[in-house]
N, C-alpha and C. Protein backbone atom coordinates (compact mmCIF):
# COMPACT_ATOMS: atom_id res chain seq x y z
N UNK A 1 28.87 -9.47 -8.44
CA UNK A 1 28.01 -8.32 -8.61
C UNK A 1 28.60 -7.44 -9.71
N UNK A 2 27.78 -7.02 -10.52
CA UNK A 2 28.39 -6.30 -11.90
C UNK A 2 28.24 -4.94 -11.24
N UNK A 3 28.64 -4.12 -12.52
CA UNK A 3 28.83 -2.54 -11.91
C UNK A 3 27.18 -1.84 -12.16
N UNK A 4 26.46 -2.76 -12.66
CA UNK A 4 25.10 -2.22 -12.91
C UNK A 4 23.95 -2.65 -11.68
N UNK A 5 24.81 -3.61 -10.81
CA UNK A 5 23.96 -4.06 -9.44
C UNK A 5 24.63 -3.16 -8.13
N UNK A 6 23.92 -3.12 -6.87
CA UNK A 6 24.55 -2.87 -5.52
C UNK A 6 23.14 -3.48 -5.09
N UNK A 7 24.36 -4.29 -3.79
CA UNK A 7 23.70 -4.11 -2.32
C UNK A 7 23.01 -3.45 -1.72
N UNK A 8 21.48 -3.31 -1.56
CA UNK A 8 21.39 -1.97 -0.28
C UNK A 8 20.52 -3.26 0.61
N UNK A 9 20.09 -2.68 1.83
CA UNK A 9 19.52 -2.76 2.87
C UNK A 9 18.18 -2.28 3.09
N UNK A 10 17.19 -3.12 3.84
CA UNK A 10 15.86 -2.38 3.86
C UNK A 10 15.77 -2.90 5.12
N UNK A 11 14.36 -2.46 5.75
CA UNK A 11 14.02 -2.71 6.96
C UNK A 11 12.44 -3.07 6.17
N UNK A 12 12.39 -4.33 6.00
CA UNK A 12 11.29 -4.51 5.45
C UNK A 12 9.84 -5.00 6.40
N UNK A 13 8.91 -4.40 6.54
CA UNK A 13 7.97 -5.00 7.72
C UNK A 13 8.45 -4.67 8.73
N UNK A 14 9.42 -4.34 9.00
CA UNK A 14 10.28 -4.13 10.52
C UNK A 14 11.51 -5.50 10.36
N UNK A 15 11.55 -5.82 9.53
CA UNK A 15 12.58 -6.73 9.23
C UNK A 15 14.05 -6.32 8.56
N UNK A 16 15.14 -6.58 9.10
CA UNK A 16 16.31 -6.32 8.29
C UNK A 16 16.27 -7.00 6.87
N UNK A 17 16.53 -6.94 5.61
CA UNK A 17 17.16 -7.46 4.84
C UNK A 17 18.02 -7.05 3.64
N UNK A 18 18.83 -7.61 3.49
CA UNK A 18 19.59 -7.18 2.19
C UNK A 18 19.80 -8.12 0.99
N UNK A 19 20.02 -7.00 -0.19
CA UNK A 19 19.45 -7.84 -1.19
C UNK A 19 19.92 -6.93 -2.42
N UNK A 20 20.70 -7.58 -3.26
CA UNK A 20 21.19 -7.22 -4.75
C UNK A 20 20.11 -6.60 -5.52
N UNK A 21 20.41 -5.66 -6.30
CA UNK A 21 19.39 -5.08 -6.76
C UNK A 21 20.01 -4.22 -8.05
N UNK A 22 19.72 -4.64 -9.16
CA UNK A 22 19.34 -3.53 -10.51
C UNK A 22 19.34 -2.00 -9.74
N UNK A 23 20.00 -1.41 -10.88
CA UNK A 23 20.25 -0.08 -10.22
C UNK A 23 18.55 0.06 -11.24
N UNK A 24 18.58 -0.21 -12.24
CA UNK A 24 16.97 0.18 -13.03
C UNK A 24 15.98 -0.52 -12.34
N UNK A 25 16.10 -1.60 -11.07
CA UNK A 25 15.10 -2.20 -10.81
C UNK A 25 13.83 -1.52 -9.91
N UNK A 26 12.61 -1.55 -9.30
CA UNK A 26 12.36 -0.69 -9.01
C UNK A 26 11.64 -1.69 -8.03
N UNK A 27 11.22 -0.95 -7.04
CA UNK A 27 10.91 -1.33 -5.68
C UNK A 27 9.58 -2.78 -5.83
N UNK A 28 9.02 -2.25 -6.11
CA UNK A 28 7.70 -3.69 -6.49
C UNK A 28 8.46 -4.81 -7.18
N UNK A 29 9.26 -4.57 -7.85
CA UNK A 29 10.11 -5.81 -8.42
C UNK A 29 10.80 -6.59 -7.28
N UNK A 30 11.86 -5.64 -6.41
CA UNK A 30 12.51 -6.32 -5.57
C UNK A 30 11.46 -7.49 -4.65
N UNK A 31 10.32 -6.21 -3.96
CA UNK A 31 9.36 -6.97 -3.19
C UNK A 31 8.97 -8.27 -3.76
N UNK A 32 8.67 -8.50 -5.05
CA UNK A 32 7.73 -9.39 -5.41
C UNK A 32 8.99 -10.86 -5.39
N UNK A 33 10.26 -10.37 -5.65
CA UNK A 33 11.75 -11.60 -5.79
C UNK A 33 11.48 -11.77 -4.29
N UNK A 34 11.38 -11.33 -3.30
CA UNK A 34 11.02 -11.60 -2.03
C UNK A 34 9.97 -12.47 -1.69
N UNK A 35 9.06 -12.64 -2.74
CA UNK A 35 7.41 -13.57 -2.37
C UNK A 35 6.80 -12.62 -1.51
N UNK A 36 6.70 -11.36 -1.49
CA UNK A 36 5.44 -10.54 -0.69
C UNK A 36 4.76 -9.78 -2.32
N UNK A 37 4.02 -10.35 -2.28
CA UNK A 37 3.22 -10.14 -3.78
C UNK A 37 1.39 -9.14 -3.69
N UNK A 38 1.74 -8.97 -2.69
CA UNK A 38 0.10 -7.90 -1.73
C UNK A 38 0.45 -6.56 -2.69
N UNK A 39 1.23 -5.55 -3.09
CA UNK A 39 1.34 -4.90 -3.87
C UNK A 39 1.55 -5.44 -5.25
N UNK A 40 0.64 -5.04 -5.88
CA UNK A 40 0.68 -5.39 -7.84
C UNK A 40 0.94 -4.36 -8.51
N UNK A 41 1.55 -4.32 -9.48
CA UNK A 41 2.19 -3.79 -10.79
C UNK A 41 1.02 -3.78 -11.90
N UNK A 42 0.53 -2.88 -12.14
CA UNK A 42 -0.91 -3.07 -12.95
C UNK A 42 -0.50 -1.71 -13.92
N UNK A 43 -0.45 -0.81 -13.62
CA UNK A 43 -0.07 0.55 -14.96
C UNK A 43 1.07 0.65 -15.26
N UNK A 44 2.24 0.44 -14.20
CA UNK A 44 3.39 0.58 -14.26
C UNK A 44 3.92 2.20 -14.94
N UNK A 45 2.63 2.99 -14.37
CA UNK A 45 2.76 4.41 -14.58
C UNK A 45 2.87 5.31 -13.61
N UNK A 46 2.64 4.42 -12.25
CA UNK A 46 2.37 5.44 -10.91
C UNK A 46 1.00 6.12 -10.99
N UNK A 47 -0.16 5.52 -11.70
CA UNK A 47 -1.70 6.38 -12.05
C UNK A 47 -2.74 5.71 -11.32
N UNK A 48 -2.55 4.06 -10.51
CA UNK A 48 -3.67 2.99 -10.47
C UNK A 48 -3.80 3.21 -9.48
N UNK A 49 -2.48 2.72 -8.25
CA UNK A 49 -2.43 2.89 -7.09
C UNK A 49 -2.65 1.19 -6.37
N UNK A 50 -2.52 0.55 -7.40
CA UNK A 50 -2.28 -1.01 -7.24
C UNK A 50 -0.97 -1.35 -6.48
N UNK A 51 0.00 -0.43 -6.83
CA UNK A 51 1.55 -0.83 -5.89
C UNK A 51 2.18 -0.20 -4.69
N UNK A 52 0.67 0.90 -3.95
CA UNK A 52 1.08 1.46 -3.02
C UNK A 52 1.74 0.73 -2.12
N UNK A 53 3.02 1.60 -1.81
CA UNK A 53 4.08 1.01 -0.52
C UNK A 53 4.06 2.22 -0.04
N UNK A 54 4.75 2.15 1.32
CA UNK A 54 5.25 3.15 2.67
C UNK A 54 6.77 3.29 2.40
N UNK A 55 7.04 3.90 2.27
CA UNK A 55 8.55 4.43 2.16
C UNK A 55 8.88 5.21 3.63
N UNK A 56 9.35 5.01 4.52
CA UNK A 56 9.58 5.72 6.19
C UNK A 56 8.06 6.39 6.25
N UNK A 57 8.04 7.52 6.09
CA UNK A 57 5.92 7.68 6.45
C UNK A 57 5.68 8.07 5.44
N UNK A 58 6.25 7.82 3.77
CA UNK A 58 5.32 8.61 2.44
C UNK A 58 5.27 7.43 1.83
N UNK A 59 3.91 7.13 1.39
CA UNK A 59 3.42 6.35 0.44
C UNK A 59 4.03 6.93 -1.32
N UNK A 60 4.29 5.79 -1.78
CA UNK A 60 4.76 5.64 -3.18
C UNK A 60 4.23 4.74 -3.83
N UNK A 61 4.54 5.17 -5.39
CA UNK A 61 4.26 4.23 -6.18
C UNK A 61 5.22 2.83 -6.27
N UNK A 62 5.02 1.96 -5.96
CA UNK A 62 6.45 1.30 -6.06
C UNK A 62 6.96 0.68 -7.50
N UNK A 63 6.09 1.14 -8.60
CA UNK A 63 6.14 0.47 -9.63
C UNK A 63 7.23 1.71 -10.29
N UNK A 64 7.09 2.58 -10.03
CA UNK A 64 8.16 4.08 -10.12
C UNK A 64 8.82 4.58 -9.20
N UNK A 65 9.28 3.59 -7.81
CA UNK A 65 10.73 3.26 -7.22
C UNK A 65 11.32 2.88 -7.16
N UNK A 66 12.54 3.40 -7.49
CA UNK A 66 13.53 2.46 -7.81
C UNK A 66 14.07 1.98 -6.59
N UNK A 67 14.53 0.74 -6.30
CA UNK A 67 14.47 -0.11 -5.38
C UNK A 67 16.06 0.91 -3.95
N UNK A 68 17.14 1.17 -5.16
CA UNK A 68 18.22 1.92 -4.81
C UNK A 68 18.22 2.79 -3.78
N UNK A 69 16.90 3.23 -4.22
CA UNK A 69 16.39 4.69 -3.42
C UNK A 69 16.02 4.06 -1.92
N UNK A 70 16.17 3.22 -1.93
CA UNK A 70 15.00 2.61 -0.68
C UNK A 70 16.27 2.12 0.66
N UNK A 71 17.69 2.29 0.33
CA UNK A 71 18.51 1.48 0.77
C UNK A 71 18.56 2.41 1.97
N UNK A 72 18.51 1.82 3.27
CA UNK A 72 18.33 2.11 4.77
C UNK A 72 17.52 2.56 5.05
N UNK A 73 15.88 2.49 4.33
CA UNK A 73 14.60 3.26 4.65
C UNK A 73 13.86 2.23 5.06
N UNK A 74 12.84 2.44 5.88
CA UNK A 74 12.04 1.81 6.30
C UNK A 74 11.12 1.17 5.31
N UNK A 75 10.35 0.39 4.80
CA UNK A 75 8.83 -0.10 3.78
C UNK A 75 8.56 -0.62 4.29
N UNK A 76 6.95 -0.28 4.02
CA UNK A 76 6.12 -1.48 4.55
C UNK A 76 5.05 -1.98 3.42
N UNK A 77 4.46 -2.45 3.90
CA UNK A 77 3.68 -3.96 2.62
C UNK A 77 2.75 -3.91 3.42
N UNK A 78 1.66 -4.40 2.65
CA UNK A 78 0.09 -4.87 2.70
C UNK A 78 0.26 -5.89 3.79
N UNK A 79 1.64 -6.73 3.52
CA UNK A 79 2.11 -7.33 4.81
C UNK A 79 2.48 -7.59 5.90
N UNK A 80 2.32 -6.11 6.25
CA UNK A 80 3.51 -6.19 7.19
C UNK A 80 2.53 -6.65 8.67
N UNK A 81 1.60 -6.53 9.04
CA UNK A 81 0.62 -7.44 9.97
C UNK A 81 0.49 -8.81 9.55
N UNK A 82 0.46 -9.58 9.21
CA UNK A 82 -0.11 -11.10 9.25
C UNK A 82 -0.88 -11.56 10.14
N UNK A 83 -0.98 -11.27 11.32
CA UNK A 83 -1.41 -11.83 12.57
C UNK A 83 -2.84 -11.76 12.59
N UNK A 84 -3.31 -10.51 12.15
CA UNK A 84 -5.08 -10.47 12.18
C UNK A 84 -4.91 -8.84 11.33
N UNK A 85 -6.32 -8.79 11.23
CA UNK A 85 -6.98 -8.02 10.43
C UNK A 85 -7.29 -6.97 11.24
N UNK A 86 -6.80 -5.17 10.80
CA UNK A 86 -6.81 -4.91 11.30
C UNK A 86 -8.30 -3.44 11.05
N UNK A 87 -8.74 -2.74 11.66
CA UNK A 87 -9.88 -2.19 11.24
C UNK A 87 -10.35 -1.93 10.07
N UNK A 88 -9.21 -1.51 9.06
CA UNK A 88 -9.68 -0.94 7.97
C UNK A 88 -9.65 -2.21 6.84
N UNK A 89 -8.83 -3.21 7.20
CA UNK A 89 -9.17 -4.56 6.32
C UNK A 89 -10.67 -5.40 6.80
N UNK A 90 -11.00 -5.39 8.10
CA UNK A 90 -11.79 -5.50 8.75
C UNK A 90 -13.03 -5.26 7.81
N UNK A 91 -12.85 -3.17 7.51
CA UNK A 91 -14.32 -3.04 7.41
C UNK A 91 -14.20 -3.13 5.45
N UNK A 92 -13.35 -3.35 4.66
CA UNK A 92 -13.41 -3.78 3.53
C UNK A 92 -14.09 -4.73 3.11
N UNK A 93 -14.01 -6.01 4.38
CA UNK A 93 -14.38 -7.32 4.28
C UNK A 93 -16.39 -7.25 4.20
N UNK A 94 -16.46 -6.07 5.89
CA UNK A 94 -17.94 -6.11 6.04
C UNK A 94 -18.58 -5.49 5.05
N UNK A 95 -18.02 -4.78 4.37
CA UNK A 95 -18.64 -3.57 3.27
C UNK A 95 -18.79 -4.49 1.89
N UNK A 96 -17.87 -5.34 1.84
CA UNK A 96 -17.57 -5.98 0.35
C UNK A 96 -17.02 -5.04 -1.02
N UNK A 97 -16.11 -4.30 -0.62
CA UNK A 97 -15.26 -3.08 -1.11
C UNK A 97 -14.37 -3.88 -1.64
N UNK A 98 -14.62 -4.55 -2.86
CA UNK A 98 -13.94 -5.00 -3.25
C UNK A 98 -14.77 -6.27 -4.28
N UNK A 99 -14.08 -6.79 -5.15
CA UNK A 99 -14.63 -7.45 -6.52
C UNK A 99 -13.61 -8.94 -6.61
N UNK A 100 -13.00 -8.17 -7.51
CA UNK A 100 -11.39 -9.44 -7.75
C UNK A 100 -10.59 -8.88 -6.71
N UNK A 101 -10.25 -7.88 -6.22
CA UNK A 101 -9.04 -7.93 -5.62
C UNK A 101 -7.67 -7.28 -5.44
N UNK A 102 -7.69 -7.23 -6.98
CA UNK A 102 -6.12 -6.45 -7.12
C UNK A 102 -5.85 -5.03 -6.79
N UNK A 103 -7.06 -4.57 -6.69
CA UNK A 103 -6.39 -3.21 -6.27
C UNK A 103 -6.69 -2.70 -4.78
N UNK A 104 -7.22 -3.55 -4.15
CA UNK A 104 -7.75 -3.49 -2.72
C UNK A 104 -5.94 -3.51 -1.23
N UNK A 105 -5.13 -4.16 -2.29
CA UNK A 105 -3.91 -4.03 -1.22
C UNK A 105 -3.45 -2.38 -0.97
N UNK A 106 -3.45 -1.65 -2.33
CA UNK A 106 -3.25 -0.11 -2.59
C UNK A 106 -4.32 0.53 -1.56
N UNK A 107 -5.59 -0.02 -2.12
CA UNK A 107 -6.46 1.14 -1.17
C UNK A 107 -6.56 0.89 0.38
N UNK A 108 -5.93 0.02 0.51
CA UNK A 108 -5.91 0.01 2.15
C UNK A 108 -4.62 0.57 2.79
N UNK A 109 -3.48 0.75 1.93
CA UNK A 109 -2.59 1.38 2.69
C UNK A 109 -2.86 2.56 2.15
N UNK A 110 -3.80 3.21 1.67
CA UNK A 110 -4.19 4.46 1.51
C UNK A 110 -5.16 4.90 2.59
N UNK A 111 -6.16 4.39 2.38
CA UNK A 111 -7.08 4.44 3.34
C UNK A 111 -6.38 4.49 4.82
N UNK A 112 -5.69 3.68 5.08
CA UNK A 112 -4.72 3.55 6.78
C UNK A 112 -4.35 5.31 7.01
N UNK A 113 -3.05 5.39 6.12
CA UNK A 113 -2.67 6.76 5.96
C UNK A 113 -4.21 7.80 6.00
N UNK A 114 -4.43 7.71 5.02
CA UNK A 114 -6.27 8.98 5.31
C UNK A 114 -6.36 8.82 6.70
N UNK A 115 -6.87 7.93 6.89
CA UNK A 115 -7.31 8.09 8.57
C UNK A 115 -6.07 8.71 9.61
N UNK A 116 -4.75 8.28 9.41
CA UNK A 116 -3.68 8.86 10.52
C UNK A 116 -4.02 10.56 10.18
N UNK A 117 -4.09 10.83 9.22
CA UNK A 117 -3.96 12.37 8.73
C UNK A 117 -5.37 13.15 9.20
N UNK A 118 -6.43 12.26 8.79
CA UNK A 118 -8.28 12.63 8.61
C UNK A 118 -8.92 11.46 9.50
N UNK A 119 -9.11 12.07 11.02
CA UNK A 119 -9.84 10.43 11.58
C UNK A 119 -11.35 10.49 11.44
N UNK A 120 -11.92 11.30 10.66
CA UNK A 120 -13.34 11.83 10.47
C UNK A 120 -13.39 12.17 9.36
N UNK A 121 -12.86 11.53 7.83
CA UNK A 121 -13.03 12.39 6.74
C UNK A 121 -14.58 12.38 6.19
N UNK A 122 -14.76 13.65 5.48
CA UNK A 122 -16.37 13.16 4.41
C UNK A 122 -16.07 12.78 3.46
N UNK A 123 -17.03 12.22 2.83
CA UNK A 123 -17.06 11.65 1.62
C UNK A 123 -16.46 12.37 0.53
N UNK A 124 -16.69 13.24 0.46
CA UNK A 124 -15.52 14.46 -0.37
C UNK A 124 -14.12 13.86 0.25
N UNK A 125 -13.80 14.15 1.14
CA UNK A 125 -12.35 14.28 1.80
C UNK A 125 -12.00 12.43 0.99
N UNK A 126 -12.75 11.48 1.36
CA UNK A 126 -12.17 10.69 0.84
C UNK A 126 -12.56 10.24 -0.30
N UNK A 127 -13.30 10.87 -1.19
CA UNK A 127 -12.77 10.67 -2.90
C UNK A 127 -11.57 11.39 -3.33
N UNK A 128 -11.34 12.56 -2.43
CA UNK A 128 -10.21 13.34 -2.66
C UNK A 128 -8.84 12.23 -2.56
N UNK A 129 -8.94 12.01 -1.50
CA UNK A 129 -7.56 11.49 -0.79
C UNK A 129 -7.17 10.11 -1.90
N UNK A 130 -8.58 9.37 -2.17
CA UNK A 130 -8.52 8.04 -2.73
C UNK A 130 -8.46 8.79 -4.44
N UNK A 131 -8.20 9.55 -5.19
CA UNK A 131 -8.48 9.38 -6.81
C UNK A 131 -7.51 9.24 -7.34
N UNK A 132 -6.07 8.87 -6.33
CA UNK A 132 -5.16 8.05 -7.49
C UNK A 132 -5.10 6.59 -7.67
N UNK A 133 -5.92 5.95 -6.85
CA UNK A 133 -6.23 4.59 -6.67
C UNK A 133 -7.32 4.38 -7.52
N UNK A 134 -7.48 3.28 -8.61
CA UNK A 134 -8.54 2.77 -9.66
C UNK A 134 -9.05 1.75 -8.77
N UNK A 135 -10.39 1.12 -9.05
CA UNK A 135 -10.74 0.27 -9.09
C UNK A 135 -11.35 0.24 -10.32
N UNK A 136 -10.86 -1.28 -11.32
CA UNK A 136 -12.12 -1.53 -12.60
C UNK A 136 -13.06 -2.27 -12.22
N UNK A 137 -13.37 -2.97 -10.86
CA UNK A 137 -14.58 -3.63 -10.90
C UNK A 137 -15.97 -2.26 -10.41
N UNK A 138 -15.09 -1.16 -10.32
CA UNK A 138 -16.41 -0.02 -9.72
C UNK A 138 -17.03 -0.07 -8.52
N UNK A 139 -15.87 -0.66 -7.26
CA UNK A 139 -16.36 -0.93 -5.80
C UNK A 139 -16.49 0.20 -5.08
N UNK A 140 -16.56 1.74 -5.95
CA UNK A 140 -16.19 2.92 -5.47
C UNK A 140 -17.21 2.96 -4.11
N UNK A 141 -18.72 2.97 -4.33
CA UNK A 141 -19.27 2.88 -3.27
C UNK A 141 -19.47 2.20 -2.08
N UNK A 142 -18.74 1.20 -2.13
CA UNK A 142 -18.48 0.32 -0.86
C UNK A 142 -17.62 0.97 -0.55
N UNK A 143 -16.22 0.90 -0.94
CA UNK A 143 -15.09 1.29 -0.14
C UNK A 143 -15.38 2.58 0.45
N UNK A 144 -16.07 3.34 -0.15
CA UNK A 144 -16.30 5.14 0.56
C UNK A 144 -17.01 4.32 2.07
N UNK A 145 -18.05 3.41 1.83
CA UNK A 145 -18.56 2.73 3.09
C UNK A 145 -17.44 2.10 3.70
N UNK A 146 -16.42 1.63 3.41
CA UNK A 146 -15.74 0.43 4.15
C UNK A 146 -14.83 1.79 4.73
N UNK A 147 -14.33 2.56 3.65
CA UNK A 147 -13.40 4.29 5.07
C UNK A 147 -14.39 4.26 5.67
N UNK A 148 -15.48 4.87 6.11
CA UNK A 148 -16.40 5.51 7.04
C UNK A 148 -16.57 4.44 8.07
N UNK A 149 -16.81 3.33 7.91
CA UNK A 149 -16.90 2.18 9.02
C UNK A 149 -15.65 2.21 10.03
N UNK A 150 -14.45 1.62 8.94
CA UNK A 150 -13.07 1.67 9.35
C UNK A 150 -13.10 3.39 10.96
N UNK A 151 -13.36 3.94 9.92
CA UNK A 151 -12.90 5.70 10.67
C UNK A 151 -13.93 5.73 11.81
N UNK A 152 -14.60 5.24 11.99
CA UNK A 152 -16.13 4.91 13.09
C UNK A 152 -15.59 3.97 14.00
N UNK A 153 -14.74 2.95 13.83
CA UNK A 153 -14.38 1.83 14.78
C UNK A 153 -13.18 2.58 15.23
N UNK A 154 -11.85 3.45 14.40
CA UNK A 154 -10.65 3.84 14.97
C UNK A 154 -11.47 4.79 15.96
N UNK A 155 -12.67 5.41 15.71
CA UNK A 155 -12.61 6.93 16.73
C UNK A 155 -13.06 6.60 18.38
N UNK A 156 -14.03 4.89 18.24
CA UNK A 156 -14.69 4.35 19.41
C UNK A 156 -13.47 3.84 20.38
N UNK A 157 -12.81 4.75 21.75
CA UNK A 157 -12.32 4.35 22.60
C UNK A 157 -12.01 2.70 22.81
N UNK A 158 -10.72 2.77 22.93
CA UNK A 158 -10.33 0.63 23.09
C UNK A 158 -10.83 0.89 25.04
């Protein structure tokens, strides 16, 4: 290990791991040397919202975290469920909020967060919440449908 690398530790998904890391490297990099590739690197400005990650409970850009910063913090990933789909991927799917793809991993861990904060937002509330997240295919009006569905199924009693 050179003097320009360290060790840190993550709790990734709820998973321990550790892992060498570029002190310049920055969090979406590490993830992606890992093979969890659900967050993309698309502006590499922190402006798209293509590389949203969870940092313990604050969403970041991960394309402007540096990985260093992250050592004994919790992240989570587009991944961190595998098992099934959970409401708000759910209602992406029924809405068709979405085109190609790439920026649909961002708006759902946005969208998740909106709802913990707003379990009833309006349509205002969530263009607000959503305008650092791009989409270029212009799925703006579905996804405002695919929150409102999503936020309609979290509020109906299990």
């Amino acid at each position: 290990m050179s003097q320009t690398e360290r060790t840190i530790e993550i709790f990734l998904n709820d998973k321990p791991i550790r892992v060498t890391v570029g002190h310049h490297q920055t969090l979406i990099e590490v993830l992606q040397a890992q093979g969890l590739t659900g967050a993309r690197e698309s502006c590499a400005q922190g402006l798209c919202g293509c590389c949203t990650l969870k940092v313990n409970e604050t969403l970041v850009s991960g394309c402007l975290f540096l990985a260093v910063l992250a050592d004994g913090q919790r992240v989570q990933t587009i991944e961190a469920n595998e098992q099934a789909l959970d409401e708000v991927q759910q209602a992406f799917i029924e809405c068709g909020a979405f085109q190609c793809g790439y920026c649909t991993p961002g708006f759902i861990m946005m969208v998740r967060a909106l709802l913990d904060e707003n379990p009833d937002p309006s349509d205002e509330d969530i263009g607000h919440y959503l305008s650092g997240n791009l989409c270029r295919c212009a799925t703006y009006p579905e996804i405002i449908k695919a929150v409102q569905r999503a936020a309609s199924v979290r509020r109906v009693p299990s």
